[in-house]
Protein backbone atom coordinates (compact mmCIF):
# COMPACT_ATOMS: atom_id res chain seq x y z
CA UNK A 1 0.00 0.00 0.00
CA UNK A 2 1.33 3.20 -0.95
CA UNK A 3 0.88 6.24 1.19
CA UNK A 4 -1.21 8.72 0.68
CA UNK A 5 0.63 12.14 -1.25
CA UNK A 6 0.68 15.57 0.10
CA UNK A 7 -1.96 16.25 -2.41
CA UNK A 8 -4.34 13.41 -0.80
CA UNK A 9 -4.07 14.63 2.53
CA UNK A 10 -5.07 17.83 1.35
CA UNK A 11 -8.06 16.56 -0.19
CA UNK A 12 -9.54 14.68 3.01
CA UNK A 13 -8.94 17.95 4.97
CA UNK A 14 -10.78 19.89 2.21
CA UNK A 15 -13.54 16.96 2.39
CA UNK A 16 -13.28 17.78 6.34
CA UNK A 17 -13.63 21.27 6.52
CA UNK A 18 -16.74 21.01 4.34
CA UNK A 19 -18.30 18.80 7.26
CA UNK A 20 -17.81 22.15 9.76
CA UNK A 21 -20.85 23.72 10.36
CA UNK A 22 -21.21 26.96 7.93
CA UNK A 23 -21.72 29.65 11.44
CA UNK A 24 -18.29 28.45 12.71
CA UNK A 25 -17.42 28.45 8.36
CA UNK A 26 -18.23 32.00 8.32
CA UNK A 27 -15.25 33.23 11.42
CA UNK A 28 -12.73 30.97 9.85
CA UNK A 29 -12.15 33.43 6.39
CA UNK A 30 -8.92 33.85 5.49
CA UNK A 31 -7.54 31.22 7.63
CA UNK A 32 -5.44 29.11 5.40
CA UNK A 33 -4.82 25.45 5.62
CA UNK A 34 -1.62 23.56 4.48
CA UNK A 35 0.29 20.38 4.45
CA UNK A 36 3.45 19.30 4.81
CA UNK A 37 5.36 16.64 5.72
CA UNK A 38 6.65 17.85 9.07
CA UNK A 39 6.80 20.77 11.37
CA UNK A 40 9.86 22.91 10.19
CA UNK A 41 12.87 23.05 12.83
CA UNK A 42 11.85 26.60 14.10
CA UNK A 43 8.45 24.57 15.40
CA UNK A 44 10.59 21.55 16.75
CA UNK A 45 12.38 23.53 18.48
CA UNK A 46 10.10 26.55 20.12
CA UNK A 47 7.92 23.68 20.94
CA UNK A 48 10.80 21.75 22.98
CA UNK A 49 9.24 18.33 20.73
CA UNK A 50 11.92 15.40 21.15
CA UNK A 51 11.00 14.31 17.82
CA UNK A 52 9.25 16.14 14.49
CA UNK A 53 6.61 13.31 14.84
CA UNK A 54 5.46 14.58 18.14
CA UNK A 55 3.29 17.05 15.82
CA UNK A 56 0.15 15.91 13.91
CA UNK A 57 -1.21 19.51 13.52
CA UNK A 58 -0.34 23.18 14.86
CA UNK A 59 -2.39 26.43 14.48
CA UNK A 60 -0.22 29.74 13.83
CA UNK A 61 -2.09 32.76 14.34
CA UNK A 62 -4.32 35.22 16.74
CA UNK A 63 -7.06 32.86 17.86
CA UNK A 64 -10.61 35.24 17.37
CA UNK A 65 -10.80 35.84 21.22
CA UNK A 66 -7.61 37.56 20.97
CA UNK A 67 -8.24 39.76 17.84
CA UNK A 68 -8.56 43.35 18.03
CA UNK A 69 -10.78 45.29 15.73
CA UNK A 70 -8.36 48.50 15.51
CA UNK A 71 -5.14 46.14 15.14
CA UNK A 72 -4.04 45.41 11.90
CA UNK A 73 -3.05 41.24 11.84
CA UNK A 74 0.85 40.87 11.60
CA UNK A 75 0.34 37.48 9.70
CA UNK A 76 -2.13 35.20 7.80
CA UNK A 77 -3.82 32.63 10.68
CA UNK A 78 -3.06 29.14 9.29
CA UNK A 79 -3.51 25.29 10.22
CA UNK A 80 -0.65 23.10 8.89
CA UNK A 81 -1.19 19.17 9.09
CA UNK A 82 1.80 17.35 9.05
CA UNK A 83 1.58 14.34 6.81
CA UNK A 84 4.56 11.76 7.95
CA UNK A 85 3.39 12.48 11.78
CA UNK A 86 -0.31 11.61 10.65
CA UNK A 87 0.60 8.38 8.59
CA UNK A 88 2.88 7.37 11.33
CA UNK A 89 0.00 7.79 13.48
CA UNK A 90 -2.30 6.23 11.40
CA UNK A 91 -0.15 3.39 11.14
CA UNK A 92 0.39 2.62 14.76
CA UNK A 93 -3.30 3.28 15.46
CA UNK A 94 -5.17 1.78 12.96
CA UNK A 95 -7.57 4.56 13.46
CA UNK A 96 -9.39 5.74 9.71
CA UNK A 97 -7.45 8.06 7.58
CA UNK A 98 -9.93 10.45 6.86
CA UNK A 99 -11.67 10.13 10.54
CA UNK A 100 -7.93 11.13 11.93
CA UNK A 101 -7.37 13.83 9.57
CA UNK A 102 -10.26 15.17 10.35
CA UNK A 103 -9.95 14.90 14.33
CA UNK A 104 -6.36 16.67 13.69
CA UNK A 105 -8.16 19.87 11.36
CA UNK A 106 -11.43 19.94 13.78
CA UNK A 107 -8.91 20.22 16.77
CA UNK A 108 -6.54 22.66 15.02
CA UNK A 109 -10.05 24.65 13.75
CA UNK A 110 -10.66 24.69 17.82
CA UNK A 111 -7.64 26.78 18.86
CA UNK A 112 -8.60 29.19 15.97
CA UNK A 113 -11.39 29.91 18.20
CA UNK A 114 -9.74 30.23 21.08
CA UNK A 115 -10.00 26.69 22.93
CA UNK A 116 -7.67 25.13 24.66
CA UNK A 117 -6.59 21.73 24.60
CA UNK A 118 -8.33 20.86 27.61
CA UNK A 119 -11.53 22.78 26.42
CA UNK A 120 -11.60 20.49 23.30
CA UNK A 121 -10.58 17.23 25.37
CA UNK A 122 -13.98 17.81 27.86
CA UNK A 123 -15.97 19.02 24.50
CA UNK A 124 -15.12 15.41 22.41
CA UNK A 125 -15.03 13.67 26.45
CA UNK A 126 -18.68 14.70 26.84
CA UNK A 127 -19.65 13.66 23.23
């Protein structure tokens, strides 16, 4: 089995983010969303991982309950997944591609909004 291209990972997050409810759709414009195969060394390193497969997904940006009307936004807000991180996952969890890829870009989608990862841990927890 061969693994799935940058391109194909791309296209089950697109098939994703279509699943996200168009009222939370409509506060995500201009957030962009990108693969790649891992989390560049800047990332490894700020974040102290031990490896670059510590990293299935990261959110770089001014989450909306931080934004300020009057300030002008330094950078664009993106999601990256990281591809080798997610298939090594995938591989050692036997969880669904597209169900994991999906859990990564909803959970990535969450600190957007502001939510921390133990906000979205008792949100999925109580679901």
């Amino acid at each position: 089995m061969k693994a799935p291209s940058l391109e194909e990972i791309e296209s089950i997050a697109e098939a994703a983010l279509n699943t996200v409810p168009k009222e939370l759709l409509a506060h995500m414009d201009g957030l962009v969303i990108r693969v790649a195969d891992f989390p560049d060394k800047d990332i490894v390193r700020e974040l102290k991982l031990q490896s670059p497969f510590d990293l299935l997904g990261l959110y770089q940006g001014v989450s909306i309950d931080q934004k300020s009307i009057s300030a002008t936004p330094a950078d664009v807000d993106m999601i990256f997944l990281y591809r080798r991180p997610i298939l090594d996952y995938w591989g050692e969890s036997g969880e669904e591609l597209n169900h994991l890829v999906r859990h990564v870009l909803i959970h990535e989608i969450g600190h957007h909004f502001g939510l921390s990862d133990a906000d979205m841990e008792r949100i999925e927890g109580a679901s």
